[in-house]
C-alpha atoms as a PDB file:
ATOM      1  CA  UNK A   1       0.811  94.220  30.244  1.00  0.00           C
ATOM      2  CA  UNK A   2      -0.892  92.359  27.504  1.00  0.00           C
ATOM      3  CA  UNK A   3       0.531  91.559  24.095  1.00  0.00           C
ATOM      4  CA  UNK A   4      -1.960  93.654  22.424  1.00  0.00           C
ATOM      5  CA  UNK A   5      -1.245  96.971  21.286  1.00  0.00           C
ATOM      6  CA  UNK A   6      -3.069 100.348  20.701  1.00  0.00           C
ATOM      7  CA  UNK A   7      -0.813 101.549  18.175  1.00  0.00           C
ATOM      8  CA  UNK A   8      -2.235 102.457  14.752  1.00  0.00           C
ATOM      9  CA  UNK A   9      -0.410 100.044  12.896  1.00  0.00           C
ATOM     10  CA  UNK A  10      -0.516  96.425  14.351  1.00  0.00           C
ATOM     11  CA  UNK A  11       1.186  93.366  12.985  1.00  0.00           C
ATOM     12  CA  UNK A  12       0.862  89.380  14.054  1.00  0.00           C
ATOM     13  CA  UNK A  13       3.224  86.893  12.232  1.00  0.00           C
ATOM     14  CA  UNK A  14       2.329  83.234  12.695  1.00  0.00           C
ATOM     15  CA  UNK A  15       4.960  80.781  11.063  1.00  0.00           C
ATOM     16  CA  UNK A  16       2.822  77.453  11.089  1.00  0.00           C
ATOM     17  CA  UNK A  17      -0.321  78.987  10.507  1.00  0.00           C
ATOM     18  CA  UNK A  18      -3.592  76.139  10.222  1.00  0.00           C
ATOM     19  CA  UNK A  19      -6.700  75.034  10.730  1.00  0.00           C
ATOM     20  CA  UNK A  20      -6.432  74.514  14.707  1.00  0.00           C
ATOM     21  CA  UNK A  21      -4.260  76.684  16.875  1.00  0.00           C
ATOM     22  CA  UNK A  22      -2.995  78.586  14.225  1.00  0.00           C
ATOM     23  CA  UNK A  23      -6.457  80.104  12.850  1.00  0.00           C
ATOM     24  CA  UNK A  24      -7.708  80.752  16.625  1.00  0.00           C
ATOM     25  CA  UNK A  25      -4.848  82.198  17.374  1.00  0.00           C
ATOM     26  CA  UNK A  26      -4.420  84.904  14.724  1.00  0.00           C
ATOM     27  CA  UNK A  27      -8.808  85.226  14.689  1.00  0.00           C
ATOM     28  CA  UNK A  28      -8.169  86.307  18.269  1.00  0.00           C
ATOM     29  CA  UNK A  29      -5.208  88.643  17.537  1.00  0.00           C
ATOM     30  CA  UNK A  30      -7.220  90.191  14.173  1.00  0.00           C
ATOM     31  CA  UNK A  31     -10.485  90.786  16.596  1.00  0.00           C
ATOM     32  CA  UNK A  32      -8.723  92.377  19.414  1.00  0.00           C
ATOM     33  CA  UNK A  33      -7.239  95.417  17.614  1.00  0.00           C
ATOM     34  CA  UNK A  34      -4.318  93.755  15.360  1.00  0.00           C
ATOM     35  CA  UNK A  35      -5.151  94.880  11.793  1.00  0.00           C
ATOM     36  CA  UNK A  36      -2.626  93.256   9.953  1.00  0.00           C
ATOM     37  CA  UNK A  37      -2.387  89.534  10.077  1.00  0.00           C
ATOM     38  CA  UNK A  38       0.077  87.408   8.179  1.00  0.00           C
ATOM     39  CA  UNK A  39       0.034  83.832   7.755  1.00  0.00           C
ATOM     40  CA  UNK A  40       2.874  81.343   6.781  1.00  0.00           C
ATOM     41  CA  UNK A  41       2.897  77.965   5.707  1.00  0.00           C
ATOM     42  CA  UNK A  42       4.056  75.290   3.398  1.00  0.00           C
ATOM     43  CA  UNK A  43       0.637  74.423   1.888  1.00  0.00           C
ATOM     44  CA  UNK A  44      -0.932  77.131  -0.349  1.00  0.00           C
ATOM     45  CA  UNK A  45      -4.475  75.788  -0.106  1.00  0.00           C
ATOM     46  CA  UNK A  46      -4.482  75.321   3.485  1.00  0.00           C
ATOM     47  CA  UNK A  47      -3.346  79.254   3.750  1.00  0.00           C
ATOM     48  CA  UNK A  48      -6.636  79.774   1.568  1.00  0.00           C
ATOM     49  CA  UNK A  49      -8.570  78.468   3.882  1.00  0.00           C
ATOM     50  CA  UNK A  50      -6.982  79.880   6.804  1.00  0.00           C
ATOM     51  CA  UNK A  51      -7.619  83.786   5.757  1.00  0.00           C
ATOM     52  CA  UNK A  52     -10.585  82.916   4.928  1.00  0.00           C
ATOM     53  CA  UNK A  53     -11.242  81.940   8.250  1.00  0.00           C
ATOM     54  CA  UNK A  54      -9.168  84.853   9.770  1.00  0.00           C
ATOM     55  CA  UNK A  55     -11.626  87.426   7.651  1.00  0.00           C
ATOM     56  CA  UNK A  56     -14.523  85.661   8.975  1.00  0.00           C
ATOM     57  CA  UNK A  57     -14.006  86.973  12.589  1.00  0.00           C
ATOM     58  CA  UNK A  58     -12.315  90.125  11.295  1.00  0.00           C
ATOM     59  CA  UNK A  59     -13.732  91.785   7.723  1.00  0.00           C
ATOM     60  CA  UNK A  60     -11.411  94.895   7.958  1.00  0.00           C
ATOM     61  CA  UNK A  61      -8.536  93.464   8.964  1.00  0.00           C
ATOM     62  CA  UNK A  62      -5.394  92.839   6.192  1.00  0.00           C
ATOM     63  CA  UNK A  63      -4.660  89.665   6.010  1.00  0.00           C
ATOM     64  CA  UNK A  64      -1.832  88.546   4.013  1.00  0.00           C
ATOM     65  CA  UNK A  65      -0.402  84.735   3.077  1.00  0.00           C
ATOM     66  CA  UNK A  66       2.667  83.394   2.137  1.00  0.00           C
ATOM     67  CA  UNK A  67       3.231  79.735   1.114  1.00  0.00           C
ATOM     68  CA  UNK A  68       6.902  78.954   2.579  1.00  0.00           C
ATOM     69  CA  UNK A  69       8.544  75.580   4.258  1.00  0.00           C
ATOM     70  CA  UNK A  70      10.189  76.662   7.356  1.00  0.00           C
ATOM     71  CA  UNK A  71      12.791  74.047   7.234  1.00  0.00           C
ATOM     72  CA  UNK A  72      13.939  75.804   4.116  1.00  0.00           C
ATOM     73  CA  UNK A  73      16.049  78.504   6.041  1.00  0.00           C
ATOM     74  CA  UNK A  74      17.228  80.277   2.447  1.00  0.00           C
ATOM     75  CA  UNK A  75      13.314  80.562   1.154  1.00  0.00           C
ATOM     76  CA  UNK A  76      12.278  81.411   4.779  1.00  0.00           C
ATOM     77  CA  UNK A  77      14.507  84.261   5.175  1.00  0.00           C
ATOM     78  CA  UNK A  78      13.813  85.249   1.546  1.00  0.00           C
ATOM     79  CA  UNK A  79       9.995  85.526   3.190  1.00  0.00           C
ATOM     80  CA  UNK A  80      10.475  86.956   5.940  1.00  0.00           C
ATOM     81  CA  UNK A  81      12.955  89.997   4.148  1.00  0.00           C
ATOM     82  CA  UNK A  82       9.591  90.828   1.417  1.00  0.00           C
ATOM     83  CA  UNK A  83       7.249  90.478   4.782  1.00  0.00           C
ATOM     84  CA  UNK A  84       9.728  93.583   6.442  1.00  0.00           C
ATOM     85  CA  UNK A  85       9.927  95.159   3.262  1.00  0.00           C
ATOM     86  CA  UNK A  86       5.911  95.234   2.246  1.00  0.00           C
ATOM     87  CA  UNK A  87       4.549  95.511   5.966  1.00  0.00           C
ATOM     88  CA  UNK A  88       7.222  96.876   8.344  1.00  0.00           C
ATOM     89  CA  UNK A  89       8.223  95.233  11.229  1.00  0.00           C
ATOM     90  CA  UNK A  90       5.709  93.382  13.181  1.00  0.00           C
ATOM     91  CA  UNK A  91       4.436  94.054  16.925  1.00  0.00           C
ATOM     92  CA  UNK A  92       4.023  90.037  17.591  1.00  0.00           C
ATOM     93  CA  UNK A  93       5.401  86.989  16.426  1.00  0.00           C
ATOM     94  CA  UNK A  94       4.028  83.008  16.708  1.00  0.00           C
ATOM     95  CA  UNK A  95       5.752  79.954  15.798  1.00  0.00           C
ATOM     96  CA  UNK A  96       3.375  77.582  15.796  1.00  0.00           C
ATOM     97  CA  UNK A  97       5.084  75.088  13.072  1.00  0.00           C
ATOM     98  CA  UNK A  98       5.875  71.603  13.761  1.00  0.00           C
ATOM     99  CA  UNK A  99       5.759  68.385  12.795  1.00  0.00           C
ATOM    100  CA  UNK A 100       3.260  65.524  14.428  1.00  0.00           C
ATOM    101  CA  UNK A 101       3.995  62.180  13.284  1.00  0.00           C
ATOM    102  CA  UNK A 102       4.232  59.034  14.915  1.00  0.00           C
ATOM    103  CA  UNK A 103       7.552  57.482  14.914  1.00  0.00           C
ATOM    104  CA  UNK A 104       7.845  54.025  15.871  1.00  0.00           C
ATOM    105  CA  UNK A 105      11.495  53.658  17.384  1.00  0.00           C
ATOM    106  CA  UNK A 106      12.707  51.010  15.188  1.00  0.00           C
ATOM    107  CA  UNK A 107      10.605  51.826  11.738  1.00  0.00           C
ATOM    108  CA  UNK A 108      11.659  56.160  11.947  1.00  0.00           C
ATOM    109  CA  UNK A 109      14.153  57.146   9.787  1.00  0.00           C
ATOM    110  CA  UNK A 110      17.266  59.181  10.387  1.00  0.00           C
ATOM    111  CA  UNK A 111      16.054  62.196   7.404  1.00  0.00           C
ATOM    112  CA  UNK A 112      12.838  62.076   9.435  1.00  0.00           C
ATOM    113  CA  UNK A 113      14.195  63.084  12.726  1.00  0.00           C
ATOM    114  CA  UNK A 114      16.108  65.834  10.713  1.00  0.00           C
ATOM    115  CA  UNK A 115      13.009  66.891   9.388  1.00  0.00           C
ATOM    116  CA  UNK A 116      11.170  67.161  12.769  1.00  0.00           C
ATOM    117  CA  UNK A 117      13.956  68.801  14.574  1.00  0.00           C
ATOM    118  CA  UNK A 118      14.210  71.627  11.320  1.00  0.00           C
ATOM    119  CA  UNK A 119      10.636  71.897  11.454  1.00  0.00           C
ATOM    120  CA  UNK A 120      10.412  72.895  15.429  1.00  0.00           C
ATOM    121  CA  UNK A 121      13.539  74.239  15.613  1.00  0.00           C
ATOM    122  CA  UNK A 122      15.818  75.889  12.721  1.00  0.00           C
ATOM    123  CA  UNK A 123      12.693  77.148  11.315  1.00  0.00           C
ATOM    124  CA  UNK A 124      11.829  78.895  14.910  1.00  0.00           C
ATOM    125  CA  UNK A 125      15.856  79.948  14.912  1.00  0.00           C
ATOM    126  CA  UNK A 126      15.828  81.538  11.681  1.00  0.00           C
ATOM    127  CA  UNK A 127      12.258  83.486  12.765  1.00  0.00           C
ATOM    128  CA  UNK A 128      13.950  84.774  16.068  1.00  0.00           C
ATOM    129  CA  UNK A 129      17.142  85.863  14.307  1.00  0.00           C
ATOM    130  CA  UNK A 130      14.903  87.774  11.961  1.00  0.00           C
ATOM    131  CA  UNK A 131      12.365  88.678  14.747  1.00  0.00           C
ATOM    132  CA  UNK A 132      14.516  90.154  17.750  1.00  0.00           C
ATOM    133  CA  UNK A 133      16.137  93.045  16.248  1.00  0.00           C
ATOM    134  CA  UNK A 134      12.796  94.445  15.601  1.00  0.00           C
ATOM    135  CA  UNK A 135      11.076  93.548  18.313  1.00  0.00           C
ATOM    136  CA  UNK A 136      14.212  95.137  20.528  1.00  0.00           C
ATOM    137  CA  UNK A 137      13.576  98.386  18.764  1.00  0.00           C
ATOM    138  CA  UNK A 138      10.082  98.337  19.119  1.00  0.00           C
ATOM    139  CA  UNK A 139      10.406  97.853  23.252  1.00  0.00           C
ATOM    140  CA  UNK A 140      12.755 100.877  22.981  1.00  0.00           C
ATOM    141  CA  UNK A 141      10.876 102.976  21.286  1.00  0.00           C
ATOM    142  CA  UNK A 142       8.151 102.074  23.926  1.00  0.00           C
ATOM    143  CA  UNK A 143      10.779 102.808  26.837  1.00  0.00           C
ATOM    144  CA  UNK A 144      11.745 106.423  25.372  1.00  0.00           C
ATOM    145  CA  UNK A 145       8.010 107.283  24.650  1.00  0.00           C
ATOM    146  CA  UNK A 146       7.038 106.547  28.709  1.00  0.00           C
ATOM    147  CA  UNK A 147       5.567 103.299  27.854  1.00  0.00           C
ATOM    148  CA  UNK A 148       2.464 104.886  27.424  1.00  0.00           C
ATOM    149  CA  UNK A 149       1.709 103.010  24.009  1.00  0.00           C
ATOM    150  CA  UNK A 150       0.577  99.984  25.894  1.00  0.00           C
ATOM    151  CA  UNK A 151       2.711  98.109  23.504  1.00  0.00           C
ATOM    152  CA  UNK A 152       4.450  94.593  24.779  1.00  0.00           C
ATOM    153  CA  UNK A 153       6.806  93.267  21.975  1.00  0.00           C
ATOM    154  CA  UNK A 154       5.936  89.137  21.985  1.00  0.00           C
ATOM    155  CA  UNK A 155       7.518  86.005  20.658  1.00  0.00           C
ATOM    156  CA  UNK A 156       5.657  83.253  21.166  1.00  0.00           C
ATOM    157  CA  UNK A 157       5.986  79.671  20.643  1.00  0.00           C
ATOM    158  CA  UNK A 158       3.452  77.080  20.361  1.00  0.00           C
ATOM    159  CA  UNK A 159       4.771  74.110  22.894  1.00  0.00           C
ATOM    160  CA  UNK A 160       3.538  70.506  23.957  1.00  0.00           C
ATOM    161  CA  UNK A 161       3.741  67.996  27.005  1.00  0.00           C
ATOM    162  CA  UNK A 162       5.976  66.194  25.066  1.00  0.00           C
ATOM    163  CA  UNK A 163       8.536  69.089  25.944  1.00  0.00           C
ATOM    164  CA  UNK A 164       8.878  67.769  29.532  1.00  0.00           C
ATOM    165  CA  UNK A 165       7.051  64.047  29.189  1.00  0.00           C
ATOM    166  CA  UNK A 166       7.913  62.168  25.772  1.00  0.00           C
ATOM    167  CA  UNK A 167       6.281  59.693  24.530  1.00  0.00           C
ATOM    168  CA  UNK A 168       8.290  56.402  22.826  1.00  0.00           C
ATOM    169  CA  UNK A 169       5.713  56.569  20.093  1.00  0.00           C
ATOM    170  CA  UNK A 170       6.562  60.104  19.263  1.00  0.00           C
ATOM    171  CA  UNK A 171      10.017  59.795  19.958  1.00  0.00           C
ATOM    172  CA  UNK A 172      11.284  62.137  17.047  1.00  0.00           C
ATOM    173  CA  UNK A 173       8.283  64.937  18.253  1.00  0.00           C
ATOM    174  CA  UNK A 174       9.261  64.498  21.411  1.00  0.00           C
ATOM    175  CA  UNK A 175      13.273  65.231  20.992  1.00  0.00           C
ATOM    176  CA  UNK A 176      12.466  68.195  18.678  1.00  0.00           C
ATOM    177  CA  UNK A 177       9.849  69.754  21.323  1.00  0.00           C
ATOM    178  CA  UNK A 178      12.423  69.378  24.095  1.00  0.00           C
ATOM    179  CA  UNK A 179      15.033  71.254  22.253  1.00  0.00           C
ATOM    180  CA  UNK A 180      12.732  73.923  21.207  1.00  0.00           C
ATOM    181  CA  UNK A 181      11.970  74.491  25.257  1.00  0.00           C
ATOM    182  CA  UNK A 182      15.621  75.292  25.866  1.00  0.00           C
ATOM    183  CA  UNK A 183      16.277  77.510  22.495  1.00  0.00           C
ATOM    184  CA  UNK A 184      12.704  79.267  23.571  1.00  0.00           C
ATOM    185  CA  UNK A 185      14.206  79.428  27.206  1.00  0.00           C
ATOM    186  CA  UNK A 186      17.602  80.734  26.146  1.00  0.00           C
ATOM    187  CA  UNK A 187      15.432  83.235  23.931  1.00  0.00           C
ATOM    188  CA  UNK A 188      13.591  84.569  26.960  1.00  0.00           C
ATOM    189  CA  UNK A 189      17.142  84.898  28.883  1.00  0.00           C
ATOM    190  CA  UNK A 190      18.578  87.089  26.099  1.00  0.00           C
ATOM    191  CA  UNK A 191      15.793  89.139  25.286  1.00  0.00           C
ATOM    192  CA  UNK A 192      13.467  89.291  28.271  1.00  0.00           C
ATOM    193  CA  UNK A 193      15.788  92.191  29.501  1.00  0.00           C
ATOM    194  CA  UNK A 194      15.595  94.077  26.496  1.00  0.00           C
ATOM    195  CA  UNK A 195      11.714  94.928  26.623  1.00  0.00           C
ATOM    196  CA  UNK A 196      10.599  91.477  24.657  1.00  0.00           C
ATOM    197  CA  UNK A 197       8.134  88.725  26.328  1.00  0.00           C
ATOM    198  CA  UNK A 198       9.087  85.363  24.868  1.00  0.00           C
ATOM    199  CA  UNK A 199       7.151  83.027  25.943  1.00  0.00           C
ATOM    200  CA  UNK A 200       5.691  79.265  25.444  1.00  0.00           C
ATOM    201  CA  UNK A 201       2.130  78.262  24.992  1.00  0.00           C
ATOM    202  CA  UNK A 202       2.224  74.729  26.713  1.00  0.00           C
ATOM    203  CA  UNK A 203      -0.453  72.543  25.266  1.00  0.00           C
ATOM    204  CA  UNK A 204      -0.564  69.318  27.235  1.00  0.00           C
ATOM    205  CA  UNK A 205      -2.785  67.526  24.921  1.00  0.00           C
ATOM    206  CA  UNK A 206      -4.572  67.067  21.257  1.00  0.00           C
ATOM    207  CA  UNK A 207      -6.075  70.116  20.028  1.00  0.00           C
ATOM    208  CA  UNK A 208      -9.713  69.479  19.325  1.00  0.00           C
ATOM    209  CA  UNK A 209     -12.767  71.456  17.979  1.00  0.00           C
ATOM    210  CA  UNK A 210     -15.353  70.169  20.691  1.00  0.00           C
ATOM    211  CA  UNK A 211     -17.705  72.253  22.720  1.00  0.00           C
ATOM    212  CA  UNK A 212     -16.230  72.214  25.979  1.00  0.00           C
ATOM    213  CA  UNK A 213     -12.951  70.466  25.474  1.00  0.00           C
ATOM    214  CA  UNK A 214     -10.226  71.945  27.322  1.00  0.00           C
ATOM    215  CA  UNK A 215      -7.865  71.818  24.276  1.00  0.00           C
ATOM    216  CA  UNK A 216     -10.294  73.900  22.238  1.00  0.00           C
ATOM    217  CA  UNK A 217      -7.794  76.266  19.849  1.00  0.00           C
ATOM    218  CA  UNK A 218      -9.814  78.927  20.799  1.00  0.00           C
ATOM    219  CA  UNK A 219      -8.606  78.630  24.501  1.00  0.00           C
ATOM    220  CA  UNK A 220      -5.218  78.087  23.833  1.00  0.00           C
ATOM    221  CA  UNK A 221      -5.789  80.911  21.540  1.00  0.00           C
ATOM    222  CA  UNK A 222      -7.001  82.918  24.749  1.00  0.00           C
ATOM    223  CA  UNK A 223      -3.909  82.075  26.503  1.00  0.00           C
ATOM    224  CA  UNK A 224      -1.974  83.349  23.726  1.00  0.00           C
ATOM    225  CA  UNK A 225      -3.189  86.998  23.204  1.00  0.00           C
ATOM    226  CA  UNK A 226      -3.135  87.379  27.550  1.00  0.00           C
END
């Protein structure tokens, strides 16, 4: 069953939301029936951008922005209560945040290995622990109604190579993306039961806008949505 939904209402959250993977990935959600799309991120211009972006390939859809650092778990749960609050609970959720930075073994420093492990992980903890209850209900309510809704309650997680095959010169990325395989793992084992499809979007390579290029966003975008 695919992630998309034919229910009236249909939301996407994307935690991490940019230029690349982030944009394609909500554009493809917003023009395949989602109607409300809402974007989070640290960097308030960027998010400007992004909706922009997101309206371009979908002019009726709601699209809605909130400028939020996900290593922050007080502010992000702060977010994430006014997001339940102003738009119900959402259909689909992406966490697509991270943090790519080369880290030189012997030059990295210890607050920025904390950072990159928040950033891919407690960020992605405190979105699930906000997330699952909802998306539980919602497979429910799709169970008692005879699953005729064609509704599939997601959480998805944007993943890398680096997951299985690090890389000394992203060390730090490399740690933080291997942890967040086995909390998005252990996710899947508690919930996949329940009615909810976690899964990771494995990207084994640099995201590019090229014609062509087999790391386009809009393909891993593709792989995304199902």
């Amino acid at each position: 069953m695919s992630a998309l939904s034919h229910r009236q209402n249909k939301t996407l959250v994307l935690l991490g939301s940019g230029p690349g993977i982030g944009v394609a990935t909500s554009s493809h959600f917003a023009s395949h029936g989602f109607n409300t799309i809402i974007l989070l991120s640290r960097t308030a211009s960027r998010l400007r951008d992004d909706a922009k972006s997101v309206r371009a390939a979908a002019p009726k859809c709601t699209i809605s922005t909130f400028d939020v650092d996900v290593t922050d778990g007080v502010a992000l749960r702060r977010v994430l209560a006014q997001i339940e609050m102003e738009f119900g609970p959402p259909e689909v959720v992406v966490y697509n945040a991270s943090r790519l930075k080369r880290s030189p073994f012997e030059e990295y420093k210890e607050e920025e290995v904390l950072e990159d492990l928040r950033a891919a992980n407690m960020g992605l903890w405190t979105a699930a622990r906000w997330a699952m209850p909802h998306l539980v209900a919602l497979a429910k309510e799709e169970e008692e109604g005879g699953g005729g809704g064609g509704v599939r309650p997601c959480f998805l997680v944007t993943s890398g190579g680096l997951a299985h095959t690090p890389m000394p010169i992203l060390f730090s990325l490399s740690m933080a993306k291997a942890a967040q395989r086995s909390l998005t793992r252990s996710l899947g084992m508690e919930y996949g039961d329940k009615g909810v499809h976690v899964g990771s979007v494995v990207v084994h390579g640099i995201v590019k806008r090229e014609d062509g290029y087999w790391c386009h966003p809009d393909e891993v975008a593709k792989v995304s949505v199902g």
